[in-house]
Protein backbone atom coordinates (compact mmCIF):
# COMPACT_ATOMS: atom_id res chain seq x y z
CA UNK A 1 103.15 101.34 72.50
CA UNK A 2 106.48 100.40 71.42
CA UNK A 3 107.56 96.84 72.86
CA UNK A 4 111.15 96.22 74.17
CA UNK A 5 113.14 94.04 72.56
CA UNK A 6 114.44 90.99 74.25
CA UNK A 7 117.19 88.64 72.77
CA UNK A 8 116.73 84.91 74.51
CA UNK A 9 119.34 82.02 73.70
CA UNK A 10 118.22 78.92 71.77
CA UNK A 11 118.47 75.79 73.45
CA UNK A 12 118.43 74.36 76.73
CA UNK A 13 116.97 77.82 78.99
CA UNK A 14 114.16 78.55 76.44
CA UNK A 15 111.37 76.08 77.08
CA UNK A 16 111.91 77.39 81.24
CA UNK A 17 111.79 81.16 80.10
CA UNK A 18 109.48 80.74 77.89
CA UNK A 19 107.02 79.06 80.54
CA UNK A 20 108.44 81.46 82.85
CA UNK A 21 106.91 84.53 81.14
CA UNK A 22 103.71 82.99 80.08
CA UNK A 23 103.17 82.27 83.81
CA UNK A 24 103.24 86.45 83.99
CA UNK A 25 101.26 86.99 81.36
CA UNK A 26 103.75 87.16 78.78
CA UNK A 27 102.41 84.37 76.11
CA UNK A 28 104.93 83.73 72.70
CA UNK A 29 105.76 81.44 70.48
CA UNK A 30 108.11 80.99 66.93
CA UNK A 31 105.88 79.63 64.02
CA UNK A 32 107.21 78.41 61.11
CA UNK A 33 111.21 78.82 62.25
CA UNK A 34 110.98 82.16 62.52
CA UNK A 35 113.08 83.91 65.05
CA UNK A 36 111.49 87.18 65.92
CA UNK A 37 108.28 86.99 67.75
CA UNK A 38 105.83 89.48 69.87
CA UNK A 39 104.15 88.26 73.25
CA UNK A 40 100.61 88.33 73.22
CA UNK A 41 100.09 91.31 75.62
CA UNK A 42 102.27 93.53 73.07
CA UNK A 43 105.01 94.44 75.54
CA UNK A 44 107.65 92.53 73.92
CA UNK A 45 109.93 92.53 70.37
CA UNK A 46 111.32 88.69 71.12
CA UNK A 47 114.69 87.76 69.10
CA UNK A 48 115.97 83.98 68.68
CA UNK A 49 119.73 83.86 68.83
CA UNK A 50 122.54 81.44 69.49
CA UNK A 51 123.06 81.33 73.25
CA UNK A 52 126.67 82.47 72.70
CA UNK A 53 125.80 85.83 70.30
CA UNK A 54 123.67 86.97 72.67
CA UNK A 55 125.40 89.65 74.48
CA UNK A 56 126.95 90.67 71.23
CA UNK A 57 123.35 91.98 70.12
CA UNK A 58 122.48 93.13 73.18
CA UNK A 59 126.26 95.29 73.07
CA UNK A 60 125.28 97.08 69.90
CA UNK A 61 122.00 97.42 71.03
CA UNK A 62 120.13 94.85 68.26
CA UNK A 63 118.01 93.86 70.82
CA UNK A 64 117.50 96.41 74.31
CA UNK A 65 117.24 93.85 76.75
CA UNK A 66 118.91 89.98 77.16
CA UNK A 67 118.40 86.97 79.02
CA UNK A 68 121.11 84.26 79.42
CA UNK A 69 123.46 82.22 81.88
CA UNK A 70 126.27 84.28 84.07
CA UNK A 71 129.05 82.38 82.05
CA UNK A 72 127.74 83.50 78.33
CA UNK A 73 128.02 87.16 79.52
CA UNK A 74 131.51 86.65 81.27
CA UNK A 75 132.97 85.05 78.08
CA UNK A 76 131.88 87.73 76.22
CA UNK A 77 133.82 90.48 77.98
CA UNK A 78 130.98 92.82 77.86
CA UNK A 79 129.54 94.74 80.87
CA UNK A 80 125.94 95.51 81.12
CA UNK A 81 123.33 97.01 83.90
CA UNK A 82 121.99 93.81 85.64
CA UNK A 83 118.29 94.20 85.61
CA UNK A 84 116.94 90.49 87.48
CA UNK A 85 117.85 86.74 88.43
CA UNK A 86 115.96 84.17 87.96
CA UNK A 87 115.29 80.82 89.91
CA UNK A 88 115.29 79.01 87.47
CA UNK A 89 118.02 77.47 84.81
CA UNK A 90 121.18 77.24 87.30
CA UNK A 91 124.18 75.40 86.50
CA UNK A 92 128.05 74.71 87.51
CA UNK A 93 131.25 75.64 86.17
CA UNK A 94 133.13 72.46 86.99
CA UNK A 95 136.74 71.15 86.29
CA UNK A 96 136.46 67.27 85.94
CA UNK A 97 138.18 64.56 84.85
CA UNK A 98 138.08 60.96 84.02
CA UNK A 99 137.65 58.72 87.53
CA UNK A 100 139.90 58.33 89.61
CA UNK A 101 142.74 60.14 88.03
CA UNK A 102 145.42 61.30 90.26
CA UNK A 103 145.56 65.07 90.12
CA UNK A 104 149.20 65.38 91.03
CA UNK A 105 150.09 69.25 89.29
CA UNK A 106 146.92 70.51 90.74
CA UNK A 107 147.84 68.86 94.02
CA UNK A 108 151.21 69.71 94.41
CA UNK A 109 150.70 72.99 92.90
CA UNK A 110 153.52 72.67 90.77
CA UNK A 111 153.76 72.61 86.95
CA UNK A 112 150.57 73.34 84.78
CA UNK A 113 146.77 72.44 84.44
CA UNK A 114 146.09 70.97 79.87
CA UNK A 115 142.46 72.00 80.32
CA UNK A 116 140.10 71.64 77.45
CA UNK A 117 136.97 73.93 77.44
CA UNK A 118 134.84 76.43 75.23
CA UNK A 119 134.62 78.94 78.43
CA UNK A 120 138.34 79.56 77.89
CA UNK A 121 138.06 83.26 79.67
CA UNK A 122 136.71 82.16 82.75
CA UNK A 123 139.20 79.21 82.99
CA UNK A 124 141.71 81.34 82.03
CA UNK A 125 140.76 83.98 84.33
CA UNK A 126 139.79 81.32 87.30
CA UNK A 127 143.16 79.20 87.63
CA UNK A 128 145.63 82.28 87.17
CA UNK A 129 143.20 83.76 90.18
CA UNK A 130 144.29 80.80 92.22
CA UNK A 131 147.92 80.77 91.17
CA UNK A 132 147.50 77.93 88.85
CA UNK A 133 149.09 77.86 85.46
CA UNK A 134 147.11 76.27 82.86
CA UNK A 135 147.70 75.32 79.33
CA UNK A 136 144.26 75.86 77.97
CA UNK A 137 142.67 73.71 74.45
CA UNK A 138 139.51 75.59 72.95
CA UNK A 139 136.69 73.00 72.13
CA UNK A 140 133.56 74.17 70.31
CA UNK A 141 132.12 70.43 70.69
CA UNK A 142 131.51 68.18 73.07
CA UNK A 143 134.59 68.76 75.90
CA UNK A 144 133.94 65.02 77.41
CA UNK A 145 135.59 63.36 74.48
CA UNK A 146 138.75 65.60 75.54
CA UNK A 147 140.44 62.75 78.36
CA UNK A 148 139.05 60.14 76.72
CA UNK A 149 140.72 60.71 73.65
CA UNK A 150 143.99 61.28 75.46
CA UNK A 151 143.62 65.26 74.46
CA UNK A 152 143.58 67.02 77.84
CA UNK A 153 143.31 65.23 80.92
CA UNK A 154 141.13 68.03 82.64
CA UNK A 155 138.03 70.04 80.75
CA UNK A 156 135.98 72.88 82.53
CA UNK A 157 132.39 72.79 81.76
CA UNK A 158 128.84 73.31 82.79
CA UNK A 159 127.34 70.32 84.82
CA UNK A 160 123.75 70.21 85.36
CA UNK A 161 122.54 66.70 86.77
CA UNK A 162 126.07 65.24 85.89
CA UNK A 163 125.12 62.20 83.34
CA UNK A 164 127.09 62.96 80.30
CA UNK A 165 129.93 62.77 82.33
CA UNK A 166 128.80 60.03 84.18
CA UNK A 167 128.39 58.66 80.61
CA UNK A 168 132.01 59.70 79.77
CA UNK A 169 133.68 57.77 82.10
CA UNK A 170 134.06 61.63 83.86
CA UNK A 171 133.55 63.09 87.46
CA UNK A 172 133.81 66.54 88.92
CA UNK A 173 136.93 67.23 90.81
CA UNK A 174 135.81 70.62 91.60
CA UNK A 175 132.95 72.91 91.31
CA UNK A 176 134.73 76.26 90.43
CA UNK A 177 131.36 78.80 90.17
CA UNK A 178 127.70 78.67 90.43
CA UNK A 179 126.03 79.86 87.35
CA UNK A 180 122.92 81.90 87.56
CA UNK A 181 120.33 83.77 84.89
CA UNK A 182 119.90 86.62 84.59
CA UNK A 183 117.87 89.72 82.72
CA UNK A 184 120.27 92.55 81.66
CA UNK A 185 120.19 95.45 79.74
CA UNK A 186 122.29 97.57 76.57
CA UNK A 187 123.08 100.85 79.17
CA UNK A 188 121.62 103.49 76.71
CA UNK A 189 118.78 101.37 76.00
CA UNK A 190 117.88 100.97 79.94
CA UNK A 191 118.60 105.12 80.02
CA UNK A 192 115.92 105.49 77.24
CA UNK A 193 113.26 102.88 78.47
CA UNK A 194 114.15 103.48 82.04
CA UNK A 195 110.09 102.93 82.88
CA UNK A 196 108.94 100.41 80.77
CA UNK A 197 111.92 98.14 81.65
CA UNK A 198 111.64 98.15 85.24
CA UNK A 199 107.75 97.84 84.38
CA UNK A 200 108.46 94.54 82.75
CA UNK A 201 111.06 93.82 85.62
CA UNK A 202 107.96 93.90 88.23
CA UNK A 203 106.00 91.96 86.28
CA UNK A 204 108.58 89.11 86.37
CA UNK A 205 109.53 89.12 89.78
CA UNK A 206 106.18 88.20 91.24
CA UNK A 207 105.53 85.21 91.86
């Protein structure tokens, strides 16, 4: 049997999925910084990325199947067949700001929104939705240090528990989108593997 292939993101969702699968029978782990693996029950071709090139493999079909967080997919423009959510790993896309500042443009609705944020599409896309202009700084780093530093008074981020901002000096003004996980697939790939995947798509949903 050929396995699928499956890209998962480094970082923060990994130790959940990971537990996730094994819980289904699904048992892997990365020795000796590798970043391919195969589960135990030989179903599986797992690939390590960075949480942000994910859907680029999955795209040109690198890896058949991904797993990662609504926003990753939505900043990378693609479009795939949604395959599965999980319960697991949710987030918020939040605008905040330092406390207690006085958010007179938003307010008002008159002149612009100086946002800083990595998930420029969706802010982009999210405030010209509402009829809000915004002026928008890309950040790769950490965003918090943004209206601290006197860069941009606003940032749009994810916010889990809420502590680095808390940390920051920051609160949320405004929660702006619930962020899910999901399972999706490269479209030809799905055509080709139609069974197995939605085999392996059973076998996650139970619980």
């Amino acid at each position: 049997m050929t396995p699928l292939t499956l890209a998962l993101p480094k970082g923060r969702l990994f130790e959940q999925v990971q537990e996730h699968f094994a819980a289904r029978g699904l048992v892997f782990d990365f020795n000796d910084r590798k970043l391919t693996a195969n589960d135990s029950s030989g179903r599986l071709k797992i690939i390590l990325v960075k949480n942000a090139d994910l859907p680029t493999y999955v795209h040109h079909g690198i890896a058949g199947l991904g797993l990662c967080g609504d926003d990753v997919v939505y900043e990378s423009g693609y479009e795939f067949p949604h395959l599965l959510s999980f319960d697991f790993g949710h987030t918020s896309m939040a605008l905040a700001a330092r406390k207690n500042h006085v958010r007179t443009e938003h307010l008002s609705g008159s002149g612009h929104l100086t946002i800083a944020t990595k998930f420029t599409r969706f802010t982009r896309d999210y405030f010209h939705g509402q009829g809000v202009p915004v002026k928008i700084i890309r950040l790769d780093g950490s965003v918090e240090l943004a209206p601290v530093l006197g860069l941009a008074p606003y940032i749009v981020d994810l916010v889990e528990t809420g502590s680095t901002l808390k940390a920051n000096g920051l609160e949320v003004l405004e929660t702006l989108k619930k962020i899910g996980v999901n399972l999706f697939a490269n479209a030809a790939y799905y055509k080709l593997h139609y069974q197995e995947i939605g085999s392996l798509v059973d076998t996650l949903r139970t619980s």
